[in-house]
N, C-alpha and C. Protein backbone atom coordinates (compact mmCIF):
# COMPACT_ATOMS: atom_id res chain seq x y z
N UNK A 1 7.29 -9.30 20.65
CA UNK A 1 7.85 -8.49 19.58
C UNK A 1 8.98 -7.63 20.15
N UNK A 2 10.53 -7.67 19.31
CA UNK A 2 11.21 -6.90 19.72
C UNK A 2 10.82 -5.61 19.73
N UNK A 3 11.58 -4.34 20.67
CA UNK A 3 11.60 -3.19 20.38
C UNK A 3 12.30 -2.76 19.75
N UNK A 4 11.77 -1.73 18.52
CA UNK A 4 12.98 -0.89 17.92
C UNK A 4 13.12 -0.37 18.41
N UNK A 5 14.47 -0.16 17.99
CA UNK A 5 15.36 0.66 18.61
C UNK A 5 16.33 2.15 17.45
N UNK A 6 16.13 3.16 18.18
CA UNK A 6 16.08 4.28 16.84
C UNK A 6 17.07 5.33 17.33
N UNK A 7 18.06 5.20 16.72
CA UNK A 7 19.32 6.41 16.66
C UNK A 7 19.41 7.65 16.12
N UNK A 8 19.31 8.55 17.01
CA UNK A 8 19.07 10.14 16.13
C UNK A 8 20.38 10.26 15.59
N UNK A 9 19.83 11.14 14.06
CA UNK A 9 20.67 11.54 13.53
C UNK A 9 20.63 12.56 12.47
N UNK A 10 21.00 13.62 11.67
CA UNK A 10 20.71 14.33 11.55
C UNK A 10 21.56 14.29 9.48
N UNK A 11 20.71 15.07 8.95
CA UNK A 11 21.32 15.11 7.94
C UNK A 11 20.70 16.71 6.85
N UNK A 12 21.52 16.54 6.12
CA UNK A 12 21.69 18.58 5.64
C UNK A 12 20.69 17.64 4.01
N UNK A 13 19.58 18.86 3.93
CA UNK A 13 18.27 18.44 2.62
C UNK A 13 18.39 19.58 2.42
N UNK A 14 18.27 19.73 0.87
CA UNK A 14 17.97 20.78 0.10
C UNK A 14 16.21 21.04 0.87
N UNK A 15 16.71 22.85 0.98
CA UNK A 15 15.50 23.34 1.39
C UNK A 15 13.81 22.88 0.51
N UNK A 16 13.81 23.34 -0.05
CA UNK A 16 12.82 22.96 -1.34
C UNK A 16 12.42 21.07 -0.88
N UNK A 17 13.11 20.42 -1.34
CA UNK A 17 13.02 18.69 -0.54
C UNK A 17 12.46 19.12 0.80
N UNK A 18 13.02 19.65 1.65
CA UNK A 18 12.44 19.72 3.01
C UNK A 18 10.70 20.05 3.10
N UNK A 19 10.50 21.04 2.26
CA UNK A 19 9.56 21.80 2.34
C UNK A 19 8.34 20.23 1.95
N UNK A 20 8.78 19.75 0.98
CA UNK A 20 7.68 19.10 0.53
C UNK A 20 7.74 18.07 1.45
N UNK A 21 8.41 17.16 1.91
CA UNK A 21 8.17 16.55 2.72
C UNK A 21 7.51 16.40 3.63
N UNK A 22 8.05 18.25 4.46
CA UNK A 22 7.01 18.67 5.77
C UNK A 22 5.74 18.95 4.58
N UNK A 23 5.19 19.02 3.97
CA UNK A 23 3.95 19.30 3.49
C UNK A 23 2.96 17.64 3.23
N UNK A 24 3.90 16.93 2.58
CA UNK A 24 3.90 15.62 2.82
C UNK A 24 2.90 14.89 3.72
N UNK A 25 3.80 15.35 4.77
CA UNK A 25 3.66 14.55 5.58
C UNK A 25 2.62 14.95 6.73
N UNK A 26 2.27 16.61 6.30
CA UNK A 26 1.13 16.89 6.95
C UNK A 26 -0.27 16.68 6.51
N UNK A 27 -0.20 16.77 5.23
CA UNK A 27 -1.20 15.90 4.33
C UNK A 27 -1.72 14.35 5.19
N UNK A 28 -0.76 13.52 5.42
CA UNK A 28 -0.67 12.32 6.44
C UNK A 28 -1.14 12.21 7.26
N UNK A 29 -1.43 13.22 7.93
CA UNK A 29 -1.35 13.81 9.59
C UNK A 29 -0.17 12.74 10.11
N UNK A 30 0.93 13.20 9.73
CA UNK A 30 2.06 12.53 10.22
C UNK A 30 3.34 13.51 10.72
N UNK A 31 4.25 12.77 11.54
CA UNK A 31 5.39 13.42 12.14
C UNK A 31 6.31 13.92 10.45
N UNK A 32 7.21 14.74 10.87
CA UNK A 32 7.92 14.24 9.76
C UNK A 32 8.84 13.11 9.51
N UNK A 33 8.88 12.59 10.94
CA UNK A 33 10.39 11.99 11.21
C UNK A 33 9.48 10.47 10.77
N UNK A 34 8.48 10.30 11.17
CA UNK A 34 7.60 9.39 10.50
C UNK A 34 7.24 8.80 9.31
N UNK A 35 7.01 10.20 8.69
CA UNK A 35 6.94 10.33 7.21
C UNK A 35 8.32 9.80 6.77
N UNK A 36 9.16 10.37 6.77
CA UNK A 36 10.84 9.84 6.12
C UNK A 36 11.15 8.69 6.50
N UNK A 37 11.22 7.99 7.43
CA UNK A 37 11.39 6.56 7.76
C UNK A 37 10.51 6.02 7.15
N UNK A 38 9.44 5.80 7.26
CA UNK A 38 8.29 4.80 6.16
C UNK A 38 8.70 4.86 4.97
N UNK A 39 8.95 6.17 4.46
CA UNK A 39 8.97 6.40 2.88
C UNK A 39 10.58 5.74 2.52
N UNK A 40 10.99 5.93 3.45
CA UNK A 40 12.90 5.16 3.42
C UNK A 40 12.52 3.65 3.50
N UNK A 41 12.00 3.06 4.51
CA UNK A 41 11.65 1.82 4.63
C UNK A 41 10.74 1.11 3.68
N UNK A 42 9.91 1.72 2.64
CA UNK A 42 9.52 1.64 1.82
C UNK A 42 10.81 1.52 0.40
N UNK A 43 10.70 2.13 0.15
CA UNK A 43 12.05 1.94 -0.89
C UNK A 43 13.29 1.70 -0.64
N UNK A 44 13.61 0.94 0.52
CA UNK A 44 14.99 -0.20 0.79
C UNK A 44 13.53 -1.53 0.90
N UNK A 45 12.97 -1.61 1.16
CA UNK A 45 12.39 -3.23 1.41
C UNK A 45 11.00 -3.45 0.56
N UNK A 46 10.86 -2.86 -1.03
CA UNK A 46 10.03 -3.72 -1.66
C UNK A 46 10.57 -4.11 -2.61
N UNK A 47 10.08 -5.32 -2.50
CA UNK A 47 10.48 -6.78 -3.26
C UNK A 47 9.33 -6.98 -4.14
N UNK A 48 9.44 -6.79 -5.27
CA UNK A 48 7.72 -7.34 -5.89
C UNK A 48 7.98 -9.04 -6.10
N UNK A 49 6.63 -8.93 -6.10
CA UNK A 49 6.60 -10.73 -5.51
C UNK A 49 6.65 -11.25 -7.34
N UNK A 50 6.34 -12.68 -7.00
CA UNK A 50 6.72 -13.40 -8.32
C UNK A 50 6.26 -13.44 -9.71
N UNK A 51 4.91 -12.86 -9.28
CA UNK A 51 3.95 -12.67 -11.16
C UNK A 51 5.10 -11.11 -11.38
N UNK A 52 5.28 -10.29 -10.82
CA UNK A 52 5.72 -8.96 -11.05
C UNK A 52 6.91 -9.06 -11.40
N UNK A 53 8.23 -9.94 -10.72
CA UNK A 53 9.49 -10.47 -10.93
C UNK A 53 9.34 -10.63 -13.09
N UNK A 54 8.17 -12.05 -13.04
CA UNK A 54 8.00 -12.66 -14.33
C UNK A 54 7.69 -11.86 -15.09
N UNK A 55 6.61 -10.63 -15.01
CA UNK A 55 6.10 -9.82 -15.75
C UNK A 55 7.88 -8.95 -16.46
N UNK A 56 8.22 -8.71 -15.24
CA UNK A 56 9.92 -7.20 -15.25
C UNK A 56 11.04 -8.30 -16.57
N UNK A 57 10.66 -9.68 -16.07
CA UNK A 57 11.67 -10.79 -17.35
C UNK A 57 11.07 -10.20 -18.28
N UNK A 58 9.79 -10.75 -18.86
CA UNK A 58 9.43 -10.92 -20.37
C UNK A 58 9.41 -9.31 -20.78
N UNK A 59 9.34 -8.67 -20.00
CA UNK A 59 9.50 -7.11 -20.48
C UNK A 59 11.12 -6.87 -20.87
N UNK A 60 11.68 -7.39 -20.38
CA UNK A 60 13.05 -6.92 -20.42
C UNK A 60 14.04 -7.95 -21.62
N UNK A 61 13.12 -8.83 -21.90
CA UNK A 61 13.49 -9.80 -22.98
C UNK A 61 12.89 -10.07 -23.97
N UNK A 62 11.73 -9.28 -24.30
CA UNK A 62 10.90 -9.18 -25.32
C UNK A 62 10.08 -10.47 -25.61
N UNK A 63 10.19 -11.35 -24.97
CA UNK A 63 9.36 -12.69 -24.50
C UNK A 63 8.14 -11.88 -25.03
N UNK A 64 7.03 -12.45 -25.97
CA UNK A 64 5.87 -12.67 -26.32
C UNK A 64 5.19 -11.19 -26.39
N UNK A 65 6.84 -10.39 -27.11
CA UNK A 65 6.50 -9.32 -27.49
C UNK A 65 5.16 -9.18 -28.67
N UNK A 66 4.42 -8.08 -29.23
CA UNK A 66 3.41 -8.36 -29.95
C UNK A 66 3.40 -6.63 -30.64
N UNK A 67 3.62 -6.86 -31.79
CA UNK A 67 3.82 -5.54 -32.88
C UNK A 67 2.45 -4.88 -32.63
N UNK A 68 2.14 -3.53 -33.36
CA UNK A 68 1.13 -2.87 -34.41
C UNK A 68 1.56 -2.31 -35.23
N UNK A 69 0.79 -2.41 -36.44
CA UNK A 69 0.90 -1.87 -37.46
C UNK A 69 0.44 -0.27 -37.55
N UNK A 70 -0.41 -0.30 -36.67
CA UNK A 70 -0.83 1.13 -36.67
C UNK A 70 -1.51 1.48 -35.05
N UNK A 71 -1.86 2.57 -34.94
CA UNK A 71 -2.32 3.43 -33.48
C UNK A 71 -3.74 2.33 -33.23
N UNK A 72 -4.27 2.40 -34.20
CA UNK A 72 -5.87 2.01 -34.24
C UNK A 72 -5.86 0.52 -33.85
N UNK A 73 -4.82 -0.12 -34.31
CA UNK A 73 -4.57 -1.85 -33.82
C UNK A 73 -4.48 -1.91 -32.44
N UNK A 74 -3.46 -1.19 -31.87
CA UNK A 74 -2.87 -0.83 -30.50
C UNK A 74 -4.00 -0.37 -30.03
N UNK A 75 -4.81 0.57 -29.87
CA UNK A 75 -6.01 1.13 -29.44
C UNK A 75 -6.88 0.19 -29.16
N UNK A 76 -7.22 -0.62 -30.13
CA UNK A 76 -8.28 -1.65 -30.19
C UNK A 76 -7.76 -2.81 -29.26
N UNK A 77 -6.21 -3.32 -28.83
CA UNK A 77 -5.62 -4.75 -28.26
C UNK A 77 -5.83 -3.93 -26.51
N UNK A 78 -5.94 -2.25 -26.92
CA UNK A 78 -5.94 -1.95 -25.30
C UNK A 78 -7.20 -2.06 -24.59
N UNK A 79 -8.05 -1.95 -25.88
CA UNK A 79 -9.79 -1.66 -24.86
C UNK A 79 -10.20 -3.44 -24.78
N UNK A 80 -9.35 -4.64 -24.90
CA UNK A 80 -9.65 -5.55 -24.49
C UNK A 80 -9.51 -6.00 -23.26
């Protein structure tokens, strides 16, 4: 397995952002510098896989959309 390899660098966060982070990430029992890379590497590299892809289509195209007439219809199609 290669080694990473990791370039310091530094960047200006609203105080308040900072704060929660370091709180974050102590919750974790984690570094902070830990915490922010995962959570960065996390949201640049998920890909949802292919039922989730298909699910984001028919949502976004109304594919086998399905009405109610009322709360109580909807209520009842949810507790199935």
């Amino acid at each position: 397995m290669e080694a990473v390899i990791r370039k310091q660098t530094s960047f200006r966060l609203r105080e308040d952002l900072l704060k929660v982070l370091q709180e974050e990430a102590r919750k974790a029992n984690r570094s902070l510098n830990n915490f922010v890379e995962s959570t960065l590497m996390d949201a640049m590299y998920s890909e949802p896989n292919e039922e989730t892809k298909a699910a984001i289509e028919e949502a976004r195209t109304g594919k086998n959309k399905k009405g109610f007439d009322s709360v109580k219809s909807l209520m009842e199609e949810l507790r199935l």
